[in-house]
Protein backbone atom coordinates (compact mmCIF):
# COMPACT_ATOMS: atom_id res chain seq x y z
CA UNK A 1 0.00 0.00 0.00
CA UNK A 2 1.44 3.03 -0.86
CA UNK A 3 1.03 6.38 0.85
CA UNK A 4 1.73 9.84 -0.42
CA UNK A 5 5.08 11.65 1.46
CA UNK A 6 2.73 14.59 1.58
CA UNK A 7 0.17 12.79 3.80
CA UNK A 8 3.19 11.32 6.05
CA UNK A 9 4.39 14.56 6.99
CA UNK A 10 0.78 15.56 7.75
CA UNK A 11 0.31 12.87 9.26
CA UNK A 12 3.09 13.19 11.87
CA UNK A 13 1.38 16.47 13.09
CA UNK A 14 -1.68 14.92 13.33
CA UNK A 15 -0.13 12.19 15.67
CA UNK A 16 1.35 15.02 17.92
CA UNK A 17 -1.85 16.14 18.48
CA UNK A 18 -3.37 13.04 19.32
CA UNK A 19 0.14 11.97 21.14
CA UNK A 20 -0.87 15.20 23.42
CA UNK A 21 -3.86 14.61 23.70
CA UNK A 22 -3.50 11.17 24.89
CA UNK A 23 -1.14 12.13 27.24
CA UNK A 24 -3.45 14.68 29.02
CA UNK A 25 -6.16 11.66 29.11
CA UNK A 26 -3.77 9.74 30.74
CA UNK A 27 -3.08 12.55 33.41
CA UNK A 28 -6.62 12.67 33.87
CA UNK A 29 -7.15 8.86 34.45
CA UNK A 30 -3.72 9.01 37.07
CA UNK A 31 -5.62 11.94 39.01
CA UNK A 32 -8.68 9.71 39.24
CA UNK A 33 -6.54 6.39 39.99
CA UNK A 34 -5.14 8.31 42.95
CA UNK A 35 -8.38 9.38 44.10
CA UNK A 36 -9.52 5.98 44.42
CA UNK A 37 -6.23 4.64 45.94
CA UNK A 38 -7.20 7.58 48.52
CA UNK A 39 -10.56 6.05 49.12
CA UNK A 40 -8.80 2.40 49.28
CA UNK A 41 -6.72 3.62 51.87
CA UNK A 42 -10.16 4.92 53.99
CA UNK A 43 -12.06 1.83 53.46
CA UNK A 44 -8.84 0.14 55.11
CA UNK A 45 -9.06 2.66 57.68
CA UNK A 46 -12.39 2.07 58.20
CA UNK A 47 -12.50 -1.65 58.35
CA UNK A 48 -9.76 -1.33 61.01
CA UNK A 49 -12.02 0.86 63.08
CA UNK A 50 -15.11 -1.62 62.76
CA UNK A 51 -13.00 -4.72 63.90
CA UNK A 52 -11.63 -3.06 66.66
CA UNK A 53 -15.19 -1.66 67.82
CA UNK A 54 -16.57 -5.07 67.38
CA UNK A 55 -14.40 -6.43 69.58
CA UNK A 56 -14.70 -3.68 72.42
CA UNK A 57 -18.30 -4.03 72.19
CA UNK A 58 -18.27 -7.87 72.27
CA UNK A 59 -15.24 -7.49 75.54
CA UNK A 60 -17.43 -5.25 76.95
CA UNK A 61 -21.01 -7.09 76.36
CA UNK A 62 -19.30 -10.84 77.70
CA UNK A 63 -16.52 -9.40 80.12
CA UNK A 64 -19.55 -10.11 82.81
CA UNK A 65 -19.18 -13.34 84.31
CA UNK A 66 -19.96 -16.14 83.12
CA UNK A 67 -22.67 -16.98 85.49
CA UNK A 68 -24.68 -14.02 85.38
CA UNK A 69 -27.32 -14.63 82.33
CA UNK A 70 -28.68 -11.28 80.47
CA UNK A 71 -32.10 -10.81 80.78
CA UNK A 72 -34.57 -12.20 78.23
CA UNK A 73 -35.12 -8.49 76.81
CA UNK A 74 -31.60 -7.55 77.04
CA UNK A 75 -31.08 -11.22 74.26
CA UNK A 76 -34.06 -9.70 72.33
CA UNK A 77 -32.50 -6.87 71.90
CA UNK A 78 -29.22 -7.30 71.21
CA UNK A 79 -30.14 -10.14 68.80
CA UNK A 80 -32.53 -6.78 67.28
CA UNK A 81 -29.06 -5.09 67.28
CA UNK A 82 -27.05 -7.38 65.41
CA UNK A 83 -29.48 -7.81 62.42
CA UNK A 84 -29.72 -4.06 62.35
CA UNK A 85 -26.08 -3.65 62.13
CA UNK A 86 -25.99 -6.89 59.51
CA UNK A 87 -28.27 -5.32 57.71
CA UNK A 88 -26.35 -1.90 57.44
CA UNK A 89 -23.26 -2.96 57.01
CA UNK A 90 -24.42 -4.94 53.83
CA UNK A 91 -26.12 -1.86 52.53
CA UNK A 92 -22.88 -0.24 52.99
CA UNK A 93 -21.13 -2.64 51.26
CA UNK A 94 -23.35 -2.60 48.43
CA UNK A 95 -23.16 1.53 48.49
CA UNK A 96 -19.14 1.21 48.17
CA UNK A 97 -19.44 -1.23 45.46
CA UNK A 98 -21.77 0.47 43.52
CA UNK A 99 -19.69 3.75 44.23
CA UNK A 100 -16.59 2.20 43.41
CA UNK A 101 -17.71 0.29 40.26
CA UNK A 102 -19.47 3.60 38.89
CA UNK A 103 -16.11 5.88 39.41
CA UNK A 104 -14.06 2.68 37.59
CA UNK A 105 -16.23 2.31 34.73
CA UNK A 106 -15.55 5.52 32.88
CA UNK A 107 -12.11 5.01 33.32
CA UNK A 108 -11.87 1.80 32.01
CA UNK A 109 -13.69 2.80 28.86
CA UNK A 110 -11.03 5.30 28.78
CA UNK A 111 -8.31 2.60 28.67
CA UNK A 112 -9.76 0.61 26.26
CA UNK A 113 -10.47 3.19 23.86
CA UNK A 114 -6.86 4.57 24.57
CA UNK A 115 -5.61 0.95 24.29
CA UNK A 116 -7.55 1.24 20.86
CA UNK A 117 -6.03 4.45 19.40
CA UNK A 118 -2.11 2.84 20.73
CA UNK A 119 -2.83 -0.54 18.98
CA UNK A 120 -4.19 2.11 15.74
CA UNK A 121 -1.13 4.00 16.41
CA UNK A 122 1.38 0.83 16.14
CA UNK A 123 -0.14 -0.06 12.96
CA UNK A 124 0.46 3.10 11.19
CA UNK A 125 3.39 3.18 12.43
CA UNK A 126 4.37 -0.26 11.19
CA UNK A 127 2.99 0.75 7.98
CA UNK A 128 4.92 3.98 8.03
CA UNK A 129 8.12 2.00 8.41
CA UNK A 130 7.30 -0.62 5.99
CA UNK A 131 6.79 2.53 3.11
CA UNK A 132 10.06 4.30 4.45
CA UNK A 133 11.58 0.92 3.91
CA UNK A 134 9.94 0.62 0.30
CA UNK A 135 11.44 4.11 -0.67
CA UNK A 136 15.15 3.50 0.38
């Protein structure tokens, strides 16, 4: 296939524009990255905080003796508590994963469209080779 030496000098601007403007996409998708390492790093934070809580509330719930029973209400309720805070915690879950998955799916549309244009970009530039080759 042959190409015009016009259209590869033309062509070569063209490609520093899109080169550019790749390379402000990928700043863009770092920034965002970063931001969601950040909110890794609080989720870790946070999981830290509800193990340790758990287990200060369960010290401080059993620490009684053993002999002493809880009243039946006091069971009824703290069995009430439990499922509440089951029942939170998996709607927070879900909240974090929905959160998370909506912030990561524009960005990996991003990467596979930049992924795209790269895999685009090695071809031409293959073929550009190949027809420099040709002309020697």
């Amino acid at each position: 296939m042959m190409m015009p030496i016009k259209g590869l000098f033309n062509r070569n601007e063209n490609n520093e524009d899109e080169i550019q403007i790749l390379k402000k996409r990928v700043q863009a998708l770092e920034q965002r990255v970063n931001k969601i390492n950040t909110l890794d790093v609080h989720m870790k934070r946070l999981l830290k905080l509800e193990s340790k809580w758990q287990k200060e509330s369960f010290s401080s719930k059993y620490g009684k003796s053993e002999h002493q029973e809880l009243p039946q209400r006091d069971k009824k309720e703290e069995s009430n508590q439990r499922e509440a805070f089951t029942a939170m915690e998996k709607r927070f879950y879900l909240q974090i994963y929905t959160y998370i998955s909506q912030s990561l799916a524009p960005i990996q549309e991003k990467i596979n469209r930049m992924e795209d244009q790269i895999t685009g970009l090695e071809s031409d530039f293959a073929m550009m080779k190949e027809s420099i080759e040709e002309y020697r």
